[in-house]
N, C-alpha and C. Protein backbone atom coordinates (compact mmCIF):
# COMPACT_ATOMS: atom_id res chain seq x y z
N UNK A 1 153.31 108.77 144.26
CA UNK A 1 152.79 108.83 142.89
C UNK A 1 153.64 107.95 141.97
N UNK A 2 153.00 107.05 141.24
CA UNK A 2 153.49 106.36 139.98
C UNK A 2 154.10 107.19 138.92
N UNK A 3 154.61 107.96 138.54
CA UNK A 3 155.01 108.07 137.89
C UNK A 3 155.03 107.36 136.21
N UNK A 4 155.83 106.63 136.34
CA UNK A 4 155.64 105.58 135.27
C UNK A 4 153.95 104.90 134.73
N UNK A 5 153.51 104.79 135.80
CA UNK A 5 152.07 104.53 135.41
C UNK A 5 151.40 105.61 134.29
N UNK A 6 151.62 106.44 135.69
CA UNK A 6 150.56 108.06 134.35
C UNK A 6 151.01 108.04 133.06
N UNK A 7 152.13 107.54 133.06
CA UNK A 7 153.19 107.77 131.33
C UNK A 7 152.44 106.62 130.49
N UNK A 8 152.34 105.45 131.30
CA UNK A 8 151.62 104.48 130.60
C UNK A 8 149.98 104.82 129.92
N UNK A 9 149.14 105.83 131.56
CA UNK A 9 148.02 105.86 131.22
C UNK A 9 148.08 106.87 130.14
N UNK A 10 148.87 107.64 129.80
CA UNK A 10 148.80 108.66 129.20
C UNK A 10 149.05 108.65 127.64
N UNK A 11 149.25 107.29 127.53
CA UNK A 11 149.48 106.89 126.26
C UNK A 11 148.03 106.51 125.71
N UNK A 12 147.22 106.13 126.64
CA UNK A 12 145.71 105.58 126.09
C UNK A 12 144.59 106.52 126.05
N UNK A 13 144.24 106.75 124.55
CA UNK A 13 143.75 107.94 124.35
C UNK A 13 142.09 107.40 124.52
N UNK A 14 141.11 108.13 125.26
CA UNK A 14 140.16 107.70 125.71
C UNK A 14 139.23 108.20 124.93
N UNK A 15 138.26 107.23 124.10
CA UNK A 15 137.42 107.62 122.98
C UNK A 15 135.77 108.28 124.16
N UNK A 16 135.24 109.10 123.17
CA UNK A 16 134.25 109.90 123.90
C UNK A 16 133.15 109.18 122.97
N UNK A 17 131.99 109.23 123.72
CA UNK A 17 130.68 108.62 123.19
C UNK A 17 129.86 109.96 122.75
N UNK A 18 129.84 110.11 121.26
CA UNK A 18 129.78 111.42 120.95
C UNK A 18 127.69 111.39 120.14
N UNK A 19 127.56 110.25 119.88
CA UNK A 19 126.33 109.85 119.45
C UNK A 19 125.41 108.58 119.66
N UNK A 20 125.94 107.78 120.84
CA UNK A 20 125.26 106.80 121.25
C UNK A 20 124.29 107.36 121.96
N UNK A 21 122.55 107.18 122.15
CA UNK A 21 121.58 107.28 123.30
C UNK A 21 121.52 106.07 123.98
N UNK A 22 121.90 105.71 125.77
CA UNK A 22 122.13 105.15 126.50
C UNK A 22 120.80 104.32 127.55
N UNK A 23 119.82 105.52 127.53
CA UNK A 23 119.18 105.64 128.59
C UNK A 23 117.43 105.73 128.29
N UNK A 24 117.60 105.10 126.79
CA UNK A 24 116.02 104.44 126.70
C UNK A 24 115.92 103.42 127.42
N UNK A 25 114.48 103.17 128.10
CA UNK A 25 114.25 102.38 129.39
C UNK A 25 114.47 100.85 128.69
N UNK A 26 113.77 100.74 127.43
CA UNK A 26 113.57 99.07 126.92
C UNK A 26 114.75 98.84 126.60
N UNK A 27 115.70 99.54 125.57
CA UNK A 27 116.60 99.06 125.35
C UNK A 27 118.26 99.06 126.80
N UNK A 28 117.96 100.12 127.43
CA UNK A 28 119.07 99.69 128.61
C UNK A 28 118.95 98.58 129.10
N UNK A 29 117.98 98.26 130.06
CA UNK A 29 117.75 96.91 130.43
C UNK A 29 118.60 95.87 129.98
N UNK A 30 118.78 95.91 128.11
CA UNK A 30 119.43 94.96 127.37
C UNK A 30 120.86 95.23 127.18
N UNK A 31 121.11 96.75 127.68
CA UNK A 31 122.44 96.84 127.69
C UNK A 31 122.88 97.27 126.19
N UNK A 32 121.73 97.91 125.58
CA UNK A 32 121.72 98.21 124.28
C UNK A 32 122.02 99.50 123.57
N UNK A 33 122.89 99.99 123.57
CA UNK A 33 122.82 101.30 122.52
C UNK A 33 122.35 101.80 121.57
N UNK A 34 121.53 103.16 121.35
CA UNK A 34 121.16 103.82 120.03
C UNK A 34 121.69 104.84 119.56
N UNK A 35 120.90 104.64 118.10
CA UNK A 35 121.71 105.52 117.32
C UNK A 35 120.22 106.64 116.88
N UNK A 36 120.11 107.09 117.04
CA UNK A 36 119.06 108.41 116.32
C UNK A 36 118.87 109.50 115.87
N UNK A 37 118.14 109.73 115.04
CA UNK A 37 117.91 110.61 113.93
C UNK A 37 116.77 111.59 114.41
N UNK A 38 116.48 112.69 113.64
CA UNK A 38 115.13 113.03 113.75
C UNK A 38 114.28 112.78 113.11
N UNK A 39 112.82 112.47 113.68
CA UNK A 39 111.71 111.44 112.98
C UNK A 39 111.00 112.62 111.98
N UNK A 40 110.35 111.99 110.84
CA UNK A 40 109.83 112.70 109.98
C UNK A 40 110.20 112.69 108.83
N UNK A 41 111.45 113.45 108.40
CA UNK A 41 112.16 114.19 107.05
C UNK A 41 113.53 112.93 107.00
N UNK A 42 113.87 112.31 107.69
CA UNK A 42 114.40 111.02 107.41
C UNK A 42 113.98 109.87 107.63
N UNK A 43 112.30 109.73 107.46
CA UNK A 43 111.80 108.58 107.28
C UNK A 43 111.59 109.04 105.54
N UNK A 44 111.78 108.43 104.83
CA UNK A 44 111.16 108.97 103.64
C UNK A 44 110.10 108.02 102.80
N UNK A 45 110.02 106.57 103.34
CA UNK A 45 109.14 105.74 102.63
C UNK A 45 107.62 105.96 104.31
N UNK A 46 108.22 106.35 105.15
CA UNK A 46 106.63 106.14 106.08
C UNK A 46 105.75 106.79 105.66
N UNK A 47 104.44 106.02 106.23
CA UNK A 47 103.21 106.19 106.35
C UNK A 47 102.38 106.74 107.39
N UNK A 48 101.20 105.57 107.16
CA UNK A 48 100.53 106.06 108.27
C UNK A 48 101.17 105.67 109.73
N UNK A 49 102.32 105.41 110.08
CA UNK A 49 102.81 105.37 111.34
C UNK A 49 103.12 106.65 111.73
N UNK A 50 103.24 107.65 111.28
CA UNK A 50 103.93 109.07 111.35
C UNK A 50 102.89 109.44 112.20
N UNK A 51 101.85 108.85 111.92
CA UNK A 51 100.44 109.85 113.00
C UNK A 51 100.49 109.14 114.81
N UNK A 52 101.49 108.03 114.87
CA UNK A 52 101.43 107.57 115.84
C UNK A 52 102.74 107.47 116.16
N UNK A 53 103.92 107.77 115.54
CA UNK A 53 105.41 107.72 115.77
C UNK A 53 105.76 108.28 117.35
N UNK A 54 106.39 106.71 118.38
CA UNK A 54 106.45 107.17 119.66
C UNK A 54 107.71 108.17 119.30
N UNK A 55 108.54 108.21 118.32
CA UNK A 55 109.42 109.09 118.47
C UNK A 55 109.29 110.84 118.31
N UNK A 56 107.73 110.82 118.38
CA UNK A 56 107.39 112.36 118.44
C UNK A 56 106.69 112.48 119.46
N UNK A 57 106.72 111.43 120.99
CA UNK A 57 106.17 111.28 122.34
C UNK A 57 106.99 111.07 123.24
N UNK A 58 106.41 111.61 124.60
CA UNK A 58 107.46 111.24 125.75
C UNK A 58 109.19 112.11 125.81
N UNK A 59 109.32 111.57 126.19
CA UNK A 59 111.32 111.88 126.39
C UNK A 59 111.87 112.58 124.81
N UNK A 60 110.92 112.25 124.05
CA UNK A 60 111.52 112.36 122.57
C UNK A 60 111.81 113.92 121.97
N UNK A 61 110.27 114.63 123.22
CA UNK A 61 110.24 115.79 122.75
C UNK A 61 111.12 116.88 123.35
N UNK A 62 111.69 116.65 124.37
CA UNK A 62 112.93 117.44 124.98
C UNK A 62 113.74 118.15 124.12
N UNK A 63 113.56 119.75 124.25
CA UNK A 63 114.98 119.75 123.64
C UNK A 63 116.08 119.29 123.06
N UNK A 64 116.61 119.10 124.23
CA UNK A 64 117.65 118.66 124.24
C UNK A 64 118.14 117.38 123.55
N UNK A 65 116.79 116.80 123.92
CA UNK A 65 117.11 115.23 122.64
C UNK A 65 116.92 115.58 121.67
N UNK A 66 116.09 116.51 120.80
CA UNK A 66 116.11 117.04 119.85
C UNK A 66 117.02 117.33 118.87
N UNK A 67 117.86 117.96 119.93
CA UNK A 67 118.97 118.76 119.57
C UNK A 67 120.37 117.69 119.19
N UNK A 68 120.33 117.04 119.87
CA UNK A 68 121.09 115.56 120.04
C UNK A 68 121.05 115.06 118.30
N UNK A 69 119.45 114.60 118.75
CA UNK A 69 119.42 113.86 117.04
C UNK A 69 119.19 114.76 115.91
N UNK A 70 119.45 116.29 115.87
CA UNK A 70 119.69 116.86 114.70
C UNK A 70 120.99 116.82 114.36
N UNK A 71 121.66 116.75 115.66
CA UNK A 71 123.90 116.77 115.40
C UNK A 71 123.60 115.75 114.59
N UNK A 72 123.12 114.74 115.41
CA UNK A 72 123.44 113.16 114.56
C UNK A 72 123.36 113.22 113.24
N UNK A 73 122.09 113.89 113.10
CA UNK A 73 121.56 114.02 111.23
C UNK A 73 122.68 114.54 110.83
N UNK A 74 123.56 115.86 111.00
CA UNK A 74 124.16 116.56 110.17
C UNK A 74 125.66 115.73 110.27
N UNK A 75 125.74 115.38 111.11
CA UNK A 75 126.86 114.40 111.31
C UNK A 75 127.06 113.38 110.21
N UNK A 76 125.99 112.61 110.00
CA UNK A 76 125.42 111.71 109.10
C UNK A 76 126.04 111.93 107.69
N UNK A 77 125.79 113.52 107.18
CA UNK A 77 126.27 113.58 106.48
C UNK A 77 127.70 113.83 106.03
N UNK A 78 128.08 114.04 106.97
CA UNK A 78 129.75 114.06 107.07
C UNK A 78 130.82 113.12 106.52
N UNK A 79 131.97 113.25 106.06
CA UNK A 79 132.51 112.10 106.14
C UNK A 79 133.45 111.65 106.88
N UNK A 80 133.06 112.41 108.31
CA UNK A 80 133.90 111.84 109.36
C UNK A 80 133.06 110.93 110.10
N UNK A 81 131.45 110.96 109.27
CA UNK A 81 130.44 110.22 110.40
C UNK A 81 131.04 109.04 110.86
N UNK A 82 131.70 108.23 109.80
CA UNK A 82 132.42 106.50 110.11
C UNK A 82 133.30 106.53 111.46
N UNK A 83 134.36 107.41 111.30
CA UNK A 83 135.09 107.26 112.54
C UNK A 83 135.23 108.00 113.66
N UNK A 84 133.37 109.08 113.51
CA UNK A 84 133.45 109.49 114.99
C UNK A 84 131.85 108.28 115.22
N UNK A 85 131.36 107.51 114.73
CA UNK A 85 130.75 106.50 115.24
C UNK A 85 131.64 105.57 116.08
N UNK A 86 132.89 105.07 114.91
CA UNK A 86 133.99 103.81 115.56
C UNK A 86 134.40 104.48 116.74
N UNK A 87 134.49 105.56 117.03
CA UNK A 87 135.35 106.00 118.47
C UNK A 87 134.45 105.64 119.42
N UNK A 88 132.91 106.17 119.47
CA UNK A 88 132.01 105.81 120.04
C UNK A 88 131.59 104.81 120.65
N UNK A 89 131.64 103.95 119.34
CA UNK A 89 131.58 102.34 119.70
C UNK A 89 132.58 101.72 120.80
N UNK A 90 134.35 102.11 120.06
CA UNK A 90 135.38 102.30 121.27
C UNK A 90 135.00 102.10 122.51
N UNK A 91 134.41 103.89 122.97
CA UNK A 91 134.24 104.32 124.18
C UNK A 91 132.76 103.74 125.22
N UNK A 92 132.27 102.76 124.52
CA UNK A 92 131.27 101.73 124.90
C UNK A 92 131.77 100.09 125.04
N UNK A 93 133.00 100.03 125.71
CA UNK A 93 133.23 98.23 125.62
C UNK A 93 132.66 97.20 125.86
N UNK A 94 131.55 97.64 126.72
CA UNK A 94 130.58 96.64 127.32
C UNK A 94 129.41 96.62 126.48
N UNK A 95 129.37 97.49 125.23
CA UNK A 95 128.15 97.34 124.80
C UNK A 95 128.48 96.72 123.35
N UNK A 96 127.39 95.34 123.43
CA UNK A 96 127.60 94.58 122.21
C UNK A 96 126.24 94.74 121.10
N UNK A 97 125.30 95.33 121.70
CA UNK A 97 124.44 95.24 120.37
C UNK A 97 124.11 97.24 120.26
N UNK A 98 124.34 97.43 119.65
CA UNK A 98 123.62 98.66 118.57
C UNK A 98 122.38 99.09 118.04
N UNK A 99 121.56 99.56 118.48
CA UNK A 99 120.53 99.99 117.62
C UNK A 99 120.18 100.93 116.45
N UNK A 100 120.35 101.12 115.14
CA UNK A 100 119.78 102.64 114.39
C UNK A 100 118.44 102.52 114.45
N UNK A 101 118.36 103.73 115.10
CA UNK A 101 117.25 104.25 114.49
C UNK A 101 116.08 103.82 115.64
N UNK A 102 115.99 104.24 116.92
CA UNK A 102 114.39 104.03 117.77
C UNK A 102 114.30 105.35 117.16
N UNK A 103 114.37 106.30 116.60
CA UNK A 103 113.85 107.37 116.07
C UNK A 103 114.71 108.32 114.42
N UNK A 104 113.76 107.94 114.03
CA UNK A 104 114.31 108.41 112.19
C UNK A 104 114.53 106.81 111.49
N UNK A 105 115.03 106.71 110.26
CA UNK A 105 115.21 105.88 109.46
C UNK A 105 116.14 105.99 108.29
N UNK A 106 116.88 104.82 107.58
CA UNK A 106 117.83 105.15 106.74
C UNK A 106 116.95 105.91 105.33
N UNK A 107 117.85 107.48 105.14
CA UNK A 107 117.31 108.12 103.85
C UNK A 107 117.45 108.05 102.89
N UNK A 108 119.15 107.93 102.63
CA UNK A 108 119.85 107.79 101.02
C UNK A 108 120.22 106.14 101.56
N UNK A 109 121.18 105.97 100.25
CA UNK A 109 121.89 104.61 99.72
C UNK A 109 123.32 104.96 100.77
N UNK A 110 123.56 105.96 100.61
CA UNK A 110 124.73 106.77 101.24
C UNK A 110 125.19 106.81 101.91
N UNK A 111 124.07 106.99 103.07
CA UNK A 111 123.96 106.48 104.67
C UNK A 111 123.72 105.49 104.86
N UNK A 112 123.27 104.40 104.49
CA UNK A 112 123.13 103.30 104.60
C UNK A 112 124.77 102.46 104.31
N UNK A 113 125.17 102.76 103.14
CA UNK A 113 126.72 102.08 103.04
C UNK A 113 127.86 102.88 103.89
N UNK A 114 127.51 103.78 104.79
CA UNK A 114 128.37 104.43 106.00
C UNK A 114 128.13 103.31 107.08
N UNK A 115 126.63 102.93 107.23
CA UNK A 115 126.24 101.42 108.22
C UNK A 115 127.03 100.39 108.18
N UNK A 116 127.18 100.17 106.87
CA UNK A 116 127.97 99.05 106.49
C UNK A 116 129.18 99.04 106.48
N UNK A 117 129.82 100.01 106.65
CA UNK A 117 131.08 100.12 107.10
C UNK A 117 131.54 100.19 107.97
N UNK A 118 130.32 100.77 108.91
CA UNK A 118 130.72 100.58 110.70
C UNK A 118 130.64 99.11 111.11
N UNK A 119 129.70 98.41 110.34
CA UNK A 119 129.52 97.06 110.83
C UNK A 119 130.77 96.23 110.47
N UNK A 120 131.36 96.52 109.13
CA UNK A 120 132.65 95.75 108.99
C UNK A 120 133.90 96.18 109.98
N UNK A 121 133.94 97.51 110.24
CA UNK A 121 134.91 97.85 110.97
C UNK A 121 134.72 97.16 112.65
N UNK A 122 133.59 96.75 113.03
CA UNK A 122 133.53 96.46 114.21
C UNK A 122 132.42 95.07 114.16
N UNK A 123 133.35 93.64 113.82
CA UNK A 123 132.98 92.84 113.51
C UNK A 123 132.18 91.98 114.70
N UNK A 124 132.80 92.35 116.22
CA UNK A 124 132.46 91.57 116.84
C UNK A 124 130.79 92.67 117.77
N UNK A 125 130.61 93.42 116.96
CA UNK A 125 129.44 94.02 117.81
C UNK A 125 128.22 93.86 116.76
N UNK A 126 127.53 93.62 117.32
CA UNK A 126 125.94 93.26 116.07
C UNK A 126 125.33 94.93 116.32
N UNK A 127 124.86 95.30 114.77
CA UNK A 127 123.86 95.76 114.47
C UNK A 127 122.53 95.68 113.86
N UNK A 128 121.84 96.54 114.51
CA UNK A 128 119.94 96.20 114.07
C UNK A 128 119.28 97.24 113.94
N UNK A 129 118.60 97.03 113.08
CA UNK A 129 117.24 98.19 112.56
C UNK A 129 116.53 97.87 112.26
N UNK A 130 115.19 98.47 112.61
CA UNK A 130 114.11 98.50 112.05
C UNK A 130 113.73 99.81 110.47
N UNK A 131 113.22 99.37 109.94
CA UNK A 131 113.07 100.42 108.95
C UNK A 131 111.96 100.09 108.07
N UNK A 132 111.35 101.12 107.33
CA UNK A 132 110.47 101.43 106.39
C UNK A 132 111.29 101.86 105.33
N UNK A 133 112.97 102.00 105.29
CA UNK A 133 113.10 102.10 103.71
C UNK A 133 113.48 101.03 103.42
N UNK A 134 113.10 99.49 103.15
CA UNK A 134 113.75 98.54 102.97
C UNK A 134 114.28 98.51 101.34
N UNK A 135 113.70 99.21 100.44
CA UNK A 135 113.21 99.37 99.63
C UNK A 135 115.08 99.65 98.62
N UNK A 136 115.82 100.71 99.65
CA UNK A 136 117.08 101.18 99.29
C UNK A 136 117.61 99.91 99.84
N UNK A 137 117.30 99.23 100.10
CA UNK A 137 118.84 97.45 100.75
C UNK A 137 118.72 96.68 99.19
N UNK A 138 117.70 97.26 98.25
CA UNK A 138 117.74 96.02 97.27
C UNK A 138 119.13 96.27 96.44
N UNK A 139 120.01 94.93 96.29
CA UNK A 139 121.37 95.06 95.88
C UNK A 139 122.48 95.51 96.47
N UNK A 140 121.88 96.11 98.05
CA UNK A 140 123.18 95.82 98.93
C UNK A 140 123.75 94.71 99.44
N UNK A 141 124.97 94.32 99.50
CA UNK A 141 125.55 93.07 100.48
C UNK A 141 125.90 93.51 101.40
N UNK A 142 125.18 93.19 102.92
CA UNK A 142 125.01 93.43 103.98
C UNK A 142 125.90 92.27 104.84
N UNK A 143 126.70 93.10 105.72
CA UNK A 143 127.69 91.58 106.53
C UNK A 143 126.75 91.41 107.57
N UNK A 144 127.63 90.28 108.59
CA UNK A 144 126.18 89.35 109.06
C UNK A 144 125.86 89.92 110.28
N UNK A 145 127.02 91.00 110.83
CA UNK A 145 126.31 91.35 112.18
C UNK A 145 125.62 92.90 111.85
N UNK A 146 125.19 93.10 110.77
CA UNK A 146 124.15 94.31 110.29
C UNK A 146 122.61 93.26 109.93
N UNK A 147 121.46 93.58 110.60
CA UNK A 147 120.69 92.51 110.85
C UNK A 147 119.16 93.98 110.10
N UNK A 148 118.84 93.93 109.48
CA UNK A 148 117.75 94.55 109.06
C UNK A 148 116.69 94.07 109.15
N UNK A 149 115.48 95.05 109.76
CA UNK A 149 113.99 94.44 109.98
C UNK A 149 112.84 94.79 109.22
N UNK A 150 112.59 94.49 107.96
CA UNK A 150 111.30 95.41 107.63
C UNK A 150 110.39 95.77 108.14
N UNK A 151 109.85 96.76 108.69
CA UNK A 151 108.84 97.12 109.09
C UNK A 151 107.33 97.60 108.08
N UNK A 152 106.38 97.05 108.91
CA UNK A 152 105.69 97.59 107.97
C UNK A 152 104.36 98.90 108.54
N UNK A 153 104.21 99.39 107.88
CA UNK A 153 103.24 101.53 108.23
C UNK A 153 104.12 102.44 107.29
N UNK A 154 105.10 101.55 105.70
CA UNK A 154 105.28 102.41 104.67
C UNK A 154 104.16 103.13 103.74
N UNK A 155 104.17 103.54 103.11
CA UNK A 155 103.20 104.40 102.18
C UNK A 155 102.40 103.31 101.57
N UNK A 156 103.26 101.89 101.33
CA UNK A 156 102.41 101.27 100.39
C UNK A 156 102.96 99.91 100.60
N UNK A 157 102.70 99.11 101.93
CA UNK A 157 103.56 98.23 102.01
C UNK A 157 103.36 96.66 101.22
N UNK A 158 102.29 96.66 100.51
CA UNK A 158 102.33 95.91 99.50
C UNK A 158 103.28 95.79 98.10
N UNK A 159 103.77 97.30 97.92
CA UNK A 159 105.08 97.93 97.15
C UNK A 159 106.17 97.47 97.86
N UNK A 160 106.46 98.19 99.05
CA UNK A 160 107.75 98.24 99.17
C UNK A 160 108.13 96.64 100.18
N UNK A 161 107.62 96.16 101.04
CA UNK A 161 108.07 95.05 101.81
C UNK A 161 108.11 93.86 101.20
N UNK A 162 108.45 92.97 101.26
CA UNK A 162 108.69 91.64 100.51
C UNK A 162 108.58 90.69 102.08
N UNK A 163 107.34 90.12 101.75
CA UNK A 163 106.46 89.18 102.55
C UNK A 163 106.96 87.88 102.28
N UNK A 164 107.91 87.78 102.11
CA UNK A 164 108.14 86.14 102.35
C UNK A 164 109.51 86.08 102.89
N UNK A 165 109.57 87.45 103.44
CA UNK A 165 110.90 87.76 104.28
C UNK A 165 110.61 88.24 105.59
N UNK A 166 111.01 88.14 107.03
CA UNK A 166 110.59 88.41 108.37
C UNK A 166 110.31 90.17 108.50
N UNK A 167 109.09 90.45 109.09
CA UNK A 167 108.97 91.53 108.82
C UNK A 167 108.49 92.13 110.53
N UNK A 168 108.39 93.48 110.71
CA UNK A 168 107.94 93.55 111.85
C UNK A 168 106.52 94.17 112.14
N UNK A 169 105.87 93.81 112.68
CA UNK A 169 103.75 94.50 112.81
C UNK A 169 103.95 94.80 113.91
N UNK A 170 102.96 96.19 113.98
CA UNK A 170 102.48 96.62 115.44
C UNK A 170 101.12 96.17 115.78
N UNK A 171 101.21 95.81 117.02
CA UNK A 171 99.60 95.20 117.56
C UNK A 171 99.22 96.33 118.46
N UNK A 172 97.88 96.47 118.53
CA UNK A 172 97.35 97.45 119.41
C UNK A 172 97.18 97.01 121.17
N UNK A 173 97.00 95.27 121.41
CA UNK A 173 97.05 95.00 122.41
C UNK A 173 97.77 93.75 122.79
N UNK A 174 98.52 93.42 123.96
CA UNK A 174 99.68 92.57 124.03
C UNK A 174 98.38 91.02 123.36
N UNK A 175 97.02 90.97 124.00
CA UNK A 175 96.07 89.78 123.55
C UNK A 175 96.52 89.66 122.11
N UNK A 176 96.01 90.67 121.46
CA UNK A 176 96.76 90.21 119.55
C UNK A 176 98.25 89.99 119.63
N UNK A 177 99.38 90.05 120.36
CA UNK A 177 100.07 89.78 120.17
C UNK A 177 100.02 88.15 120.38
N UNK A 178 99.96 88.04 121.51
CA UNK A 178 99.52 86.20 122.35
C UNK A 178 98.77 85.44 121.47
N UNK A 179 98.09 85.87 120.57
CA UNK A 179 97.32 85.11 119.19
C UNK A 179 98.20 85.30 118.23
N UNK A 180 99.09 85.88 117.61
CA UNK A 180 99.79 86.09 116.49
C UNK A 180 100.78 85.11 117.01
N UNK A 181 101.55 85.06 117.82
CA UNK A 181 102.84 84.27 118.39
C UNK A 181 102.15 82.91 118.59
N UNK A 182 100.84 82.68 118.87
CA UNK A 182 100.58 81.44 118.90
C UNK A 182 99.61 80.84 117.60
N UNK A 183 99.35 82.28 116.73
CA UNK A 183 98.96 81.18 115.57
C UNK A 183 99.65 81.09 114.28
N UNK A 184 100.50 82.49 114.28
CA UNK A 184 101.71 82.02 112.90
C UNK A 184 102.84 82.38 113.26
N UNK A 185 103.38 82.77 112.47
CA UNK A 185 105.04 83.05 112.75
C UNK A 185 105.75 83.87 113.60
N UNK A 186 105.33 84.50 115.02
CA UNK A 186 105.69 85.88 115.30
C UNK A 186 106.37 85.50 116.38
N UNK A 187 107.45 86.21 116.67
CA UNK A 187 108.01 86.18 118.15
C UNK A 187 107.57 87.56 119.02
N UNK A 188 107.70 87.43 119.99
CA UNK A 188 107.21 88.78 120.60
C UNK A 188 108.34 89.38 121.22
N UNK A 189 108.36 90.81 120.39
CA UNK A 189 108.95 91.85 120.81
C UNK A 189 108.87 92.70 121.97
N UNK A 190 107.84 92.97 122.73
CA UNK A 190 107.79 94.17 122.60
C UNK A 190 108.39 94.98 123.93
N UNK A 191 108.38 93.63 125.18
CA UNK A 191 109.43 93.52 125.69
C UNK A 191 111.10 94.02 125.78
N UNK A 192 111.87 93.43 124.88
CA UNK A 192 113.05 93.22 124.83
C UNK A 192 113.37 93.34 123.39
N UNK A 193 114.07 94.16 122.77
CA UNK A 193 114.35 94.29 121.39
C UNK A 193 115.35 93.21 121.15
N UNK A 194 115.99 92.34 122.52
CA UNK A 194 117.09 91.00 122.16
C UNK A 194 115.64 90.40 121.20
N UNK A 195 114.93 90.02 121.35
CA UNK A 195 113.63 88.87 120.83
C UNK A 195 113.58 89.46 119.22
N UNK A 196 113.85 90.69 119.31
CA UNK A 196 113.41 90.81 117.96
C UNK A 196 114.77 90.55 117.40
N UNK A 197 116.32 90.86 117.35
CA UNK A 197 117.34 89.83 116.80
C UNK A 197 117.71 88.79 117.09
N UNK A 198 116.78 87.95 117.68
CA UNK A 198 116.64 86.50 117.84
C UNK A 198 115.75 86.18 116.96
N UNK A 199 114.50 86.92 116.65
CA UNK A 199 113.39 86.31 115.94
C UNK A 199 113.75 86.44 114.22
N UNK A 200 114.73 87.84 113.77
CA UNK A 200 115.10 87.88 112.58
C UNK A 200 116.06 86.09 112.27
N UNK A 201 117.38 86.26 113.71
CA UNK A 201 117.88 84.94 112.95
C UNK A 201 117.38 83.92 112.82
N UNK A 202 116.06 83.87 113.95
CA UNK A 202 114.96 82.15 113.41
C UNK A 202 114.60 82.80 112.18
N UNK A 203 114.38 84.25 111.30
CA UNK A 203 113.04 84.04 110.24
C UNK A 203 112.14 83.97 110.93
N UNK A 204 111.23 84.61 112.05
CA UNK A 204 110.27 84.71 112.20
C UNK A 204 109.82 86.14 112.22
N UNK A 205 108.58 86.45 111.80
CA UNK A 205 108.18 87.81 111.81
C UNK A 205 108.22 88.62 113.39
N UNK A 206 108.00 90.11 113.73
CA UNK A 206 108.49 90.57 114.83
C UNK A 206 107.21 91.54 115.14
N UNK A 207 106.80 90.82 116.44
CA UNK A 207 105.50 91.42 116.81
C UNK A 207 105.80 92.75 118.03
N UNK A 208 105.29 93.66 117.56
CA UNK A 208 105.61 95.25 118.49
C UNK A 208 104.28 95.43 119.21
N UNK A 209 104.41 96.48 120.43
CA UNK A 209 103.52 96.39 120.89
C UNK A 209 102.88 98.40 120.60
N UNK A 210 102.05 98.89 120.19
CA UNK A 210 101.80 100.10 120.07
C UNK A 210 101.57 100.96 121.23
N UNK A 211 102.43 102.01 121.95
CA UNK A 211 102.28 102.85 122.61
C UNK A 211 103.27 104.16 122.23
């Protein structure tokens, strides 16, 4: 036995992954981590997407995931949320991109500048969201690896989205997608969520696929 070793290992305190979801099928593939909420009561600008929200289908409805993304919520409000996220992040070295939110959305101003502080604290990992509150980013300064997507199925997205900024649409069949990508601005998502923070840094809009 090393001796001396264990003294060494024993000095390195091993961060626990206390709110990352690992093991959504689209985003593993990419090697991608999430962050989630529960859908509904922290979307607060959605619409009519709520009647089709995959995050109230499939795997979503488990218990247990349930239970998961209510900690998260109450966590959220905490003000230890910042540095039991950073430990998290820590205890993930291989993982460079972040997701908030495949289920729920930013509620207050509040939680949103807790985002922004994880993103400064951990400069070399990119974050991304999709969201329907775009509405709360007006007059935030956002650093560059926090990457925001408007989505649009808000209450009134002629109100709240700003169309001359990259936004994201759901298509009902991959064919409307293959016409949108080939007749205006869209990259296709629906695949690989890498395409959709590739398609924000071209400025191109972000085509989803509905299931």
């Amino acid at each position: 036995m090393d001796i001396l070793q264990l003294i060494e290992n024993n000095k390195q305190i091993k961060k626990k992954n206390q709110v990352f979801s690992i093991s959504n099928s689209k985003l593993d593939k990419n090697n991608i981590a999430s962050f989630n909420l529960p859908q509904g009561f922290t979307c607060p600008f959605a619409g009519e997407c709520l009647k089709f929200c995959y995050a109230s289908k499939g795997n979503y409805r488990f218990p247990s995931v349930k239970n998961k993304y209510q900690k998260n919520y109450k966590l959220s409000l905490t003000d230890d949320f910042i540095n039991i996220v950073n430990d998290s992040i820590e205890s993930l070295p291989n993982v460079d991109f972040f997701r908030i939110h495949s289920s729920g959305d930013f509620y207050n101003k509040k939680y949103i500048n807790k985002w922004i502080q994880i993103a400064k604290d951990n400069p070399e990992k990119v974050f991304y969201a999709y969201t329907k509150s775009i509405i709360l980013f007006k007059g935030l300064q956002l650093p560059n690896n926090l990457l925001i997507i408007q989505s649009e199925g808000t209450k009134k997205d002629s109100i709240y989205l700003d169309y001359t900024k990259p936004f994201a649409r759901i298509f009902k069949t991959k064919e409307q997608i293959e016409q949108a990508v080939k007749n205006d601005n869209f990259i296709d998502a629906s695949e690989s969520d890498l395409q959709a923070v590739k398609g924000i840094l071209l400025k191109k809009n972000i085509a989803l696929l509905l299931h």
